[in-house]
C-alpha atoms as a PDB file:
ATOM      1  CA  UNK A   1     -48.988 -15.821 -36.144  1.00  0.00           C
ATOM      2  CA  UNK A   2     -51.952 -14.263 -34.241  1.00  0.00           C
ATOM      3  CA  UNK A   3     -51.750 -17.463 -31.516  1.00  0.00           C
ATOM      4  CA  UNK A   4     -48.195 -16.470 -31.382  1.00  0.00           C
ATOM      5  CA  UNK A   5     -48.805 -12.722 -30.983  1.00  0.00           C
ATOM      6  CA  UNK A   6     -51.894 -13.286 -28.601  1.00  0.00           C
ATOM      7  CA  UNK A   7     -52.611 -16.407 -26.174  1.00  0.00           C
ATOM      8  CA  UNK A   8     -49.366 -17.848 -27.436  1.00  0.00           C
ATOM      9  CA  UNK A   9     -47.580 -15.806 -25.854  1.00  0.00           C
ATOM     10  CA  UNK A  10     -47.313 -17.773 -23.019  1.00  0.00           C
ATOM     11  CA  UNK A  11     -45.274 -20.440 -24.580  1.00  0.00           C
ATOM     12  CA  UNK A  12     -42.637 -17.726 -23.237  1.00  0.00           C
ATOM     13  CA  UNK A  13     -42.883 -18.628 -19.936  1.00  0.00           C
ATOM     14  CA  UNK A  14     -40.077 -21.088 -18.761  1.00  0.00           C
ATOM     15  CA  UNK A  15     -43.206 -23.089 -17.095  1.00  0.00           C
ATOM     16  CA  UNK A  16     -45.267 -23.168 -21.126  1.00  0.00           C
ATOM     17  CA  UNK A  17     -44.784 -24.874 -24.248  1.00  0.00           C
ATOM     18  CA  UNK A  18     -46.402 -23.863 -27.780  1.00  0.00           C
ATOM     19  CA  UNK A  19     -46.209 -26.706 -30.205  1.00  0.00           C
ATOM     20  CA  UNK A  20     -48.450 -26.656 -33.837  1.00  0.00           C
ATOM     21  CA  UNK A  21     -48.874 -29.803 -35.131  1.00  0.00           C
ATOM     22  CA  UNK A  22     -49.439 -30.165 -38.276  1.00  0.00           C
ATOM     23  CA  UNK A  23     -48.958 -33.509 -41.008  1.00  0.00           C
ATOM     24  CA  UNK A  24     -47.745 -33.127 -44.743  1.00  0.00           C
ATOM     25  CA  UNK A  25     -49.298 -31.464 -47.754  1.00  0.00           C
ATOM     26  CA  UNK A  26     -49.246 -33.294 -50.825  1.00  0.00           C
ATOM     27  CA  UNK A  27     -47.868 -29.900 -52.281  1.00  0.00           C
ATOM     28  CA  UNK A  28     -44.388 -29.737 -51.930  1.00  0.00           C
ATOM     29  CA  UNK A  29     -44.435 -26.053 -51.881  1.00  0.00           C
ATOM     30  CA  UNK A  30     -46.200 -25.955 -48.705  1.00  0.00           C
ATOM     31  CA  UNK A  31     -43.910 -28.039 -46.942  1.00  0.00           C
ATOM     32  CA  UNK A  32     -41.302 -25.960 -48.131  1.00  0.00           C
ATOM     33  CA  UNK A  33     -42.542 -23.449 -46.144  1.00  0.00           C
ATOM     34  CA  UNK A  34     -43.972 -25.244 -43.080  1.00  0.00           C
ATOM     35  CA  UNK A  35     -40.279 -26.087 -42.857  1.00  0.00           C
ATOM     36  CA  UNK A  36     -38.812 -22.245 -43.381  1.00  0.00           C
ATOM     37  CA  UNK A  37     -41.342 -21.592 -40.495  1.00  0.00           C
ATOM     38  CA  UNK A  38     -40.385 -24.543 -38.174  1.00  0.00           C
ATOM     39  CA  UNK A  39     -36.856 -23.145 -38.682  1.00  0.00           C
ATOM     40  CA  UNK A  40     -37.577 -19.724 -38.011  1.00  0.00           C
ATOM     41  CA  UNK A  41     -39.735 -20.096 -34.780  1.00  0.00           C
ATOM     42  CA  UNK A  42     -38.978 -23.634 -33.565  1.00  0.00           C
ATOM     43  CA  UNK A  43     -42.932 -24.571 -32.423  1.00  0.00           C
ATOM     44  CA  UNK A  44     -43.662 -26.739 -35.291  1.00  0.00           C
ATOM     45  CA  UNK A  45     -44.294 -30.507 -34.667  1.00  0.00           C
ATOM     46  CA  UNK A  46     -44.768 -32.150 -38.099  1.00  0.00           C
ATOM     47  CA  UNK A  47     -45.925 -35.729 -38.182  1.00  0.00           C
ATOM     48  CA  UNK A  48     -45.761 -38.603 -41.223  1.00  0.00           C
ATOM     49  CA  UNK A  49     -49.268 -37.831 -42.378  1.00  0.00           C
ATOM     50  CA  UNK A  50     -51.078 -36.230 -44.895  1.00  0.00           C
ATOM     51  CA  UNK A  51     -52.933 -33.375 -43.227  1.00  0.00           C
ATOM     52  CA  UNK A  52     -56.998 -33.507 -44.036  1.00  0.00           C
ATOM     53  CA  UNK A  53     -60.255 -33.842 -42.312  1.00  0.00           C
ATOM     54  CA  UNK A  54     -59.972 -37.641 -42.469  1.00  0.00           C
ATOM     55  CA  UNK A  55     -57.200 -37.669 -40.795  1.00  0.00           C
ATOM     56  CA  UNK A  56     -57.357 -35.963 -37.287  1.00  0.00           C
ATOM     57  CA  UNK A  57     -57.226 -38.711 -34.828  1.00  0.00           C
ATOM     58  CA  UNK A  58     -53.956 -39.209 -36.784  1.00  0.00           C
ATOM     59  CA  UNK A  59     -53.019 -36.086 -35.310  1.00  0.00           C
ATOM     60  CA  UNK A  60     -54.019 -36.318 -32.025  1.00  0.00           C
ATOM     61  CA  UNK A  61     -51.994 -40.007 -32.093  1.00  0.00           C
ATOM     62  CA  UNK A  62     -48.797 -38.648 -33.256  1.00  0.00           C
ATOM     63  CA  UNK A  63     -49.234 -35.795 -30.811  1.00  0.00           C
ATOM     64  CA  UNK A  64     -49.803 -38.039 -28.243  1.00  0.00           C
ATOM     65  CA  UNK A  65     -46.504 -39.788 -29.674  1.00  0.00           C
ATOM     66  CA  UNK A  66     -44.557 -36.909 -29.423  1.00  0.00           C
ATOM     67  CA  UNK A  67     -45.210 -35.636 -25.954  1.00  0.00           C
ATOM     68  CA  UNK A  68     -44.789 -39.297 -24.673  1.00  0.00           C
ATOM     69  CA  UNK A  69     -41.119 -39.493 -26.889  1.00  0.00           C
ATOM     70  CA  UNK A  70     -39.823 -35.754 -26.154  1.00  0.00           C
ATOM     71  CA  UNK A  71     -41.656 -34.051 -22.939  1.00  0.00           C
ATOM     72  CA  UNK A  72     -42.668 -37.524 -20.845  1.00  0.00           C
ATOM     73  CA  UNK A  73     -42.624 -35.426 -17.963  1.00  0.00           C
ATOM     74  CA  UNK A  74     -45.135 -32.900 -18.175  1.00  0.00           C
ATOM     75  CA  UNK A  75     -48.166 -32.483 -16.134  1.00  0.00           C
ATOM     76  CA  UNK A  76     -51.032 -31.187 -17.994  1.00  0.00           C
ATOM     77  CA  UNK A  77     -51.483 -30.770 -21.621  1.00  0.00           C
ATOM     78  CA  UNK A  78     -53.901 -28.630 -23.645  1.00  0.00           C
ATOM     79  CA  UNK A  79     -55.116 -30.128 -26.904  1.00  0.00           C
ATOM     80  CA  UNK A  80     -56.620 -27.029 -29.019  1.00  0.00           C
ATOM     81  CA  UNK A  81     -57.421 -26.078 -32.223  1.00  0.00           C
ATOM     82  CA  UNK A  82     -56.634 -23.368 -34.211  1.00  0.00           C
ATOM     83  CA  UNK A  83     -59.585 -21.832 -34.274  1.00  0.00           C
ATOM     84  CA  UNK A  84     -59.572 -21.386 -30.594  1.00  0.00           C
ATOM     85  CA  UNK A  85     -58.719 -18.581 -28.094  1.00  0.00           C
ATOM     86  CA  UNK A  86     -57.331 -19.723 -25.144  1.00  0.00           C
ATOM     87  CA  UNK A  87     -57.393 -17.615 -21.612  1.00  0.00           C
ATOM     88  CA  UNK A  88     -54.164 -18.454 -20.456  1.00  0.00           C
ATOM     89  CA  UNK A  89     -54.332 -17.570 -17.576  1.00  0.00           C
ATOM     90  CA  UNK A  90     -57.688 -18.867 -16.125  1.00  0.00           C
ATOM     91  CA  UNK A  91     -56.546 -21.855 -18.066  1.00  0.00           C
ATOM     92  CA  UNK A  92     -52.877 -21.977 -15.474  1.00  0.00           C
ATOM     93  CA  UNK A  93     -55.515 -21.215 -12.611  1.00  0.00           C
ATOM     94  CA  UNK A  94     -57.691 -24.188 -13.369  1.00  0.00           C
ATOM     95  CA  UNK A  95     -54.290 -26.524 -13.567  1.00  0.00           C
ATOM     96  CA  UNK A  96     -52.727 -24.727 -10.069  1.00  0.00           C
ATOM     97  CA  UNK A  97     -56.171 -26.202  -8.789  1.00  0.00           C
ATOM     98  CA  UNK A  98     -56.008 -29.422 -10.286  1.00  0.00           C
ATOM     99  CA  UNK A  99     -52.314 -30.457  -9.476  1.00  0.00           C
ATOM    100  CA  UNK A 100     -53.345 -33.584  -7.693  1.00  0.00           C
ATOM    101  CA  UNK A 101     -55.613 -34.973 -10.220  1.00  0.00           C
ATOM    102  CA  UNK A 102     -54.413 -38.064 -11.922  1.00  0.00           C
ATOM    103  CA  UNK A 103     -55.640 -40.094 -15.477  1.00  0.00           C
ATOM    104  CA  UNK A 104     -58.403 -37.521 -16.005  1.00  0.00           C
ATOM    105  CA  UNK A 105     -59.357 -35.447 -19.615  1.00  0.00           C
ATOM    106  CA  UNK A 106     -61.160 -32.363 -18.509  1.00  0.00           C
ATOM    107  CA  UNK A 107     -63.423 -30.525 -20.691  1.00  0.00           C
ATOM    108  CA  UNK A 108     -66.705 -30.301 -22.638  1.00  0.00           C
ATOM    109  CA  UNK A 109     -68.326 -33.452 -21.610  1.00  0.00           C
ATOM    110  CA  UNK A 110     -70.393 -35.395 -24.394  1.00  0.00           C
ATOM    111  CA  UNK A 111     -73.083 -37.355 -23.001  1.00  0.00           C
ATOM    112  CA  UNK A 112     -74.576 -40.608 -24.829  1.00  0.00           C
ATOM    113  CA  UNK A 113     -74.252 -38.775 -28.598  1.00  0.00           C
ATOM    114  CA  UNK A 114     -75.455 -41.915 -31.290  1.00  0.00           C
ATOM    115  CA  UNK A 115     -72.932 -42.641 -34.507  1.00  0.00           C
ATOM    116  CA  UNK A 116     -74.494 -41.347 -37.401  1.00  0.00           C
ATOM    117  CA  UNK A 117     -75.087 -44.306 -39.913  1.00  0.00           C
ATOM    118  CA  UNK A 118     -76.228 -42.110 -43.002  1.00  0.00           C
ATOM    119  CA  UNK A 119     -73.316 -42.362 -45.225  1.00  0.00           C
ATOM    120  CA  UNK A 120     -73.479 -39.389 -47.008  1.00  0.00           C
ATOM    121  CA  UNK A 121     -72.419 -37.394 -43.471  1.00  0.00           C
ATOM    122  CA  UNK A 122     -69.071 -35.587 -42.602  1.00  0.00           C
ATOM    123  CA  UNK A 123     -69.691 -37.648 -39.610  1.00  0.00           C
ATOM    124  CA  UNK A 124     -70.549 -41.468 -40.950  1.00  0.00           C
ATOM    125  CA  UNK A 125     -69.687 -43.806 -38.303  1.00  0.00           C
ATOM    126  CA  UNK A 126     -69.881 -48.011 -40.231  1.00  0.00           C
ATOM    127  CA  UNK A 127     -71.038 -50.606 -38.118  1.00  0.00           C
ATOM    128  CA  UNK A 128     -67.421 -52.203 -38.708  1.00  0.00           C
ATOM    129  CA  UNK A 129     -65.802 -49.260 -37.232  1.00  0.00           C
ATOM    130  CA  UNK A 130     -67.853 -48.589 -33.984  1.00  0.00           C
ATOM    131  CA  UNK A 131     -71.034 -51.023 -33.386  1.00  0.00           C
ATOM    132  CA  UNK A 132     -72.618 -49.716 -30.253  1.00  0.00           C
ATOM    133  CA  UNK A 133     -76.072 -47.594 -30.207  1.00  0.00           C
ATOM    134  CA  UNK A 134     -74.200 -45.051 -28.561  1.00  0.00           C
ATOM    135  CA  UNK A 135     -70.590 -43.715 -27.898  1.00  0.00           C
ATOM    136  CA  UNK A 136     -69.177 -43.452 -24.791  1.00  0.00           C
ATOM    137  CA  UNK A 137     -68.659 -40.210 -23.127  1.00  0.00           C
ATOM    138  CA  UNK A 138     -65.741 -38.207 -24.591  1.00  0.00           C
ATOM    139  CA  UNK A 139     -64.581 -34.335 -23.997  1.00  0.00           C
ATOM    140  CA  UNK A 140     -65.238 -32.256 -27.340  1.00  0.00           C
ATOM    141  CA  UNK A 141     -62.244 -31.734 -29.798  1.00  0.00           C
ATOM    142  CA  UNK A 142     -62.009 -27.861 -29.687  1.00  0.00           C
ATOM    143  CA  UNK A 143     -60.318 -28.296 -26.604  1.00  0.00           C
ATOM    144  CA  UNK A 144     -59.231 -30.273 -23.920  1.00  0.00           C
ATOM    145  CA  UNK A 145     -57.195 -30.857 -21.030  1.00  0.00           C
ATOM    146  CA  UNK A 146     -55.283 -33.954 -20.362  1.00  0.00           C
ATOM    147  CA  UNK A 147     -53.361 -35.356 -17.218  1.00  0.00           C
ATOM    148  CA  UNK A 148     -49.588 -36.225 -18.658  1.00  0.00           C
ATOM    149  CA  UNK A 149     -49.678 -39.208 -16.711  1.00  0.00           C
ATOM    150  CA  UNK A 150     -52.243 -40.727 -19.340  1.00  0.00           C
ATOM    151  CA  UNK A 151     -49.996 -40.231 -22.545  1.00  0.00           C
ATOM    152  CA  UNK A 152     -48.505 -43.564 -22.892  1.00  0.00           C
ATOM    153  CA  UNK A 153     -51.694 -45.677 -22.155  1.00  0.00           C
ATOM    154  CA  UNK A 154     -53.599 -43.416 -24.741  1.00  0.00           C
ATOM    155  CA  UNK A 155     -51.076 -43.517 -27.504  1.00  0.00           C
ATOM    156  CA  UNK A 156     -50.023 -47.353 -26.995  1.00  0.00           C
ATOM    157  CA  UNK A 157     -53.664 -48.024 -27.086  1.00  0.00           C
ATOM    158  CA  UNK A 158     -55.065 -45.753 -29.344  1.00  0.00           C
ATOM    159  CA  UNK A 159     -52.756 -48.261 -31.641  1.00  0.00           C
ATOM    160  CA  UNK A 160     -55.106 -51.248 -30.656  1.00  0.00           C
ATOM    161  CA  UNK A 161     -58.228 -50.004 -31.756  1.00  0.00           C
ATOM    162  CA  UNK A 162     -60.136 -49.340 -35.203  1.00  0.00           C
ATOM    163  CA  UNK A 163     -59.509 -46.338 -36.149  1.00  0.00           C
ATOM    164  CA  UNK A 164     -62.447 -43.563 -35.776  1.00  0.00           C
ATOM    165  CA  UNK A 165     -62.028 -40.415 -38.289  1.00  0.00           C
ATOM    166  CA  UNK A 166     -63.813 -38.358 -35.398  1.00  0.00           C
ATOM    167  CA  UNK A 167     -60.814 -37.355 -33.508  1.00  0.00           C
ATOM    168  CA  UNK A 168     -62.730 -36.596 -29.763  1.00  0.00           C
ATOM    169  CA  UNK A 169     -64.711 -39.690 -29.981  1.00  0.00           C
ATOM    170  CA  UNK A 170     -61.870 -41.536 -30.729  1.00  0.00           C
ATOM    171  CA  UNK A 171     -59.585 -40.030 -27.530  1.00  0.00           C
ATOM    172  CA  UNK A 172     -61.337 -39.023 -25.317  1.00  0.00           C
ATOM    173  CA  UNK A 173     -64.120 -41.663 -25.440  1.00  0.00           C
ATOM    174  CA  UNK A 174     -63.560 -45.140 -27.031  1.00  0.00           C
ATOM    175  CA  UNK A 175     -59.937 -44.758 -26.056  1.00  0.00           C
ATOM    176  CA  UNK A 176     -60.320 -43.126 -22.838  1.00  0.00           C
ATOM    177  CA  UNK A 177     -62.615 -45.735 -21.272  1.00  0.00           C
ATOM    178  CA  UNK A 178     -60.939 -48.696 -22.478  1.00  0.00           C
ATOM    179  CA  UNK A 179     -58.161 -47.714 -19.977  1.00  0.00           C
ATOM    180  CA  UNK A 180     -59.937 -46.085 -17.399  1.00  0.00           C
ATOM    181  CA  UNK A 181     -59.289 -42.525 -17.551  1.00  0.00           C
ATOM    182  CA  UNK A 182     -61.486 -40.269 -16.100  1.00  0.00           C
ATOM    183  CA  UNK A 183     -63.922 -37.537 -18.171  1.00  0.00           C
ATOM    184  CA  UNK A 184     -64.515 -34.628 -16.412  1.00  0.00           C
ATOM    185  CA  UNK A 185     -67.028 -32.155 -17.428  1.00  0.00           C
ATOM    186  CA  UNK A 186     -65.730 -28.102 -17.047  1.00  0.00           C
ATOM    187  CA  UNK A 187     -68.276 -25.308 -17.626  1.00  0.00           C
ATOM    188  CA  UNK A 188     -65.212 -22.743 -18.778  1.00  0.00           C
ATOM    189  CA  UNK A 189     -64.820 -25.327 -21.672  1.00  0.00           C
ATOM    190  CA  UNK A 190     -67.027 -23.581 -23.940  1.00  0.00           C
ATOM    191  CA  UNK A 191     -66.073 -24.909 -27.273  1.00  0.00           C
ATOM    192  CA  UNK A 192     -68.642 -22.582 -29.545  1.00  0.00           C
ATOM    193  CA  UNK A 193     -68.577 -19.550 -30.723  1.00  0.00           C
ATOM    194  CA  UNK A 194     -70.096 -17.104 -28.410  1.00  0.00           C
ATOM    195  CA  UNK A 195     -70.124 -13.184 -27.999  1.00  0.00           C
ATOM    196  CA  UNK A 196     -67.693 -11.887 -27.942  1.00  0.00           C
ATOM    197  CA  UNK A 197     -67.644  -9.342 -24.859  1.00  0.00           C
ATOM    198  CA  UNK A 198     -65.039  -8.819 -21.901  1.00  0.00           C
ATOM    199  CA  UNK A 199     -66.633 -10.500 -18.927  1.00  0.00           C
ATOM    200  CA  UNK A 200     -67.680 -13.806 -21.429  1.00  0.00           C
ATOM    201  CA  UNK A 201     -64.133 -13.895 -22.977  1.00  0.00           C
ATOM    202  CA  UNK A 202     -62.654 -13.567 -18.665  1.00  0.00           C
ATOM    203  CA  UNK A 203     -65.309 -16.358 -17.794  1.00  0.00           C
ATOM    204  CA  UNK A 204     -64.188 -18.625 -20.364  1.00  0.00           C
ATOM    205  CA  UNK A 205     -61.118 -20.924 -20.589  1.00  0.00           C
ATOM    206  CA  UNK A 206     -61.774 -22.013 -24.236  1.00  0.00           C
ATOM    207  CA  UNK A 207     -63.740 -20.070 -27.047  1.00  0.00           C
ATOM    208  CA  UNK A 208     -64.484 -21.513 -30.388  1.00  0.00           C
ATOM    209  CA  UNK A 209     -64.762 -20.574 -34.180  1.00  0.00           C
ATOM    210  CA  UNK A 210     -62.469 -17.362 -33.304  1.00  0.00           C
ATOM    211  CA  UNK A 211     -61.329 -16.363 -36.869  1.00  0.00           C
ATOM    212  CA  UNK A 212     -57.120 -15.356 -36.781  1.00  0.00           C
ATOM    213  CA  UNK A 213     -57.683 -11.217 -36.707  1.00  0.00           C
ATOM    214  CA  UNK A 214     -60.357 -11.920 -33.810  1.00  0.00           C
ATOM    215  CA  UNK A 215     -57.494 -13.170 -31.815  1.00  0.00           C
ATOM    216  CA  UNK A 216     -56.723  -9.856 -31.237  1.00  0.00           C
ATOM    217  CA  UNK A 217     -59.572  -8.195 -30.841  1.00  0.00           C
ATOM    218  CA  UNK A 218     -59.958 -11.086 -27.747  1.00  0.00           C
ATOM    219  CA  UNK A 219     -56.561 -10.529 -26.277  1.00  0.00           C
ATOM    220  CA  UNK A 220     -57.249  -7.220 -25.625  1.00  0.00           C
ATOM    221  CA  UNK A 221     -60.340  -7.526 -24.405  1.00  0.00           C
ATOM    222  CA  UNK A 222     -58.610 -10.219 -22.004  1.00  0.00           C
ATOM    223  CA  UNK A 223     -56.100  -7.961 -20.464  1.00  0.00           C
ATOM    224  CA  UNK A 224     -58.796  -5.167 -20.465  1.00  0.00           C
ATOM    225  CA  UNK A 225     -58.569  -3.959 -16.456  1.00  0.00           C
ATOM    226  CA  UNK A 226     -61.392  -1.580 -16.208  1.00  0.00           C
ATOM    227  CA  UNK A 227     -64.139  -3.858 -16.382  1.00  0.00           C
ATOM    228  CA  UNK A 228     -65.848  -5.189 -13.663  1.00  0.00           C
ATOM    229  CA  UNK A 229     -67.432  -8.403 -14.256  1.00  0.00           C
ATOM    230  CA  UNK A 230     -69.482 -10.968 -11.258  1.00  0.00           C
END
C-alpha cells in the first residue's frame, strides 16, 4: 500500500504499469487474501511457486514469462524490490534518454564477485551449479532496468541453464551473457540504504532497505520544491 500511495503512483499514467509479483504461500489463508487484494486493485501477478528466499530467480523467470505472454510490447522494464523507493520520474528521464538502446540491463554493475563455496552461507554457490572462479558481470537485484526487446531470449534461456538461487547472478549475469545482452553500469542505481535527505533521494533513481512508512517520508521529500540541490 505505501508503493501504491507513493512511487506507485505512477502506474496511473496511461504510459506506466505497476505489477507485484508474488508466488504462493503454503498457508491457504494468505492466498485467500493475496487474491481479495488482486481483486480489489488489479496489480497482482501471482506465479505457480512457493514464495521464499530459495526461490527468487523463480520469480524473476515467471516475471519474465509474464511480460513476454501479456505486455510483449513494452520498451523498458523496471525489476524492483519491495524494499525499494523508486524516483519516478528521474527514472522516466533516464528511459526518454535511452530510447534507442537495444538488449541492454542497466544498473548497479557487479564486477568479477567469486561464488561463495562455504556451505553454511545464505549465498552457497556448489561446484555443480556454477563452476567458474568467478561470475560474470551482472546488475544487482534491488533494481534494474531492462530493454523489452531482451524478454524472450532471457526467459527461453533462463530455461536452459542450472538453476542459481541468487536471482541477479542468475539474470543479469550467467543468463545475460550467454545471449549477449549488454550490462550497463548507472551511478543513480544506488541499491543501499543511504541517508535519507532531499538532494540524495532527487540524485538517486533507486534507494534500498526503505522500510514501508519511510516511503512516505521519501515521497515527500521527492516532490519537496524549495530545495536547491547541485
Amino acid at each position: 500500500m505505501a508503493i501504491r500511495q507513493t512511487w506507485g503512483h505512477f502506474g496511473m499514467r496511461k504510459d506506466v504499469a505497476l505489477g507485484f509479483v508474488v508466488g504462493t504461500s503454503k498457508e491457504s489463508p494468505m492466498n485467500s487474501l493475496t487474491s481479495q487484494e488482486s481483486l480489489i486493485y488489479g496489480d497482482v501477478i501471482r506465479a505457480n511457486f512457493i514464495d521464499t528466499y530459495d526461490n527468487l530467480t523463480l520469480k524473476t523467470v515467471s516475471f519474465l514469462e509474464w511480460i513476454d505472454n501479456y505486455c510483449s510490447q513494452v520498451k523498458f522494464i523496471l525489476k524492483t524490490d519491495d524494499d525499494m523507493f523508486i524516483n519516478f520520474p528521474k527514472l522516466l528521464n533516464f528511459i526518454e534518454k535511452h530510447l534507442n538502446n537495444e538488449r541492454t540491463i542497466f544498473g548497479r554493475l557487479a564486477k568479477k564477485w567469486k561464488p561463495i563455496r562455504n556451505s553454511r552461507s545464505k549465498y552457497y554457490v556448489s561446484l555443480k551449479q556454477f563452476s567458474p572462479v568467478v561470475f560474470p558481470d551482472f546488475t544487482t537485484g534491488p533494481a534494474y532496468l531492462l530493454t523489452g526487446d531482451i524478454v524472450r531470449d532471457m526467459y527461453k534461456n533462463a530455461l536452459n541453464h542450472t538453476y542459481l538461487k541468487l536471482e541477479d547472478v542468475f539474470t543479469t549475469g550467467i543468463v545475460a551473457q550467454s545471449i549477449n545482452v549488454k550490462r550497463v553500469h548507472i551511478n543513480e542505481f544506488l541499491n543501499k540504504r543511504i541517508p535519507f535527505n532531499v538532494c540524495n533521494i532527487k540524485k538517486s533513481i533507486s534507494i534500498h532497505m526503505v522500510k514501508y512508512h519511510e516511503q512516505f517520508d521519501l515521497w515527500k521529500k521527492l516532490l519537496d520544491g524549495r530545495s536547491k540541490c547541485k
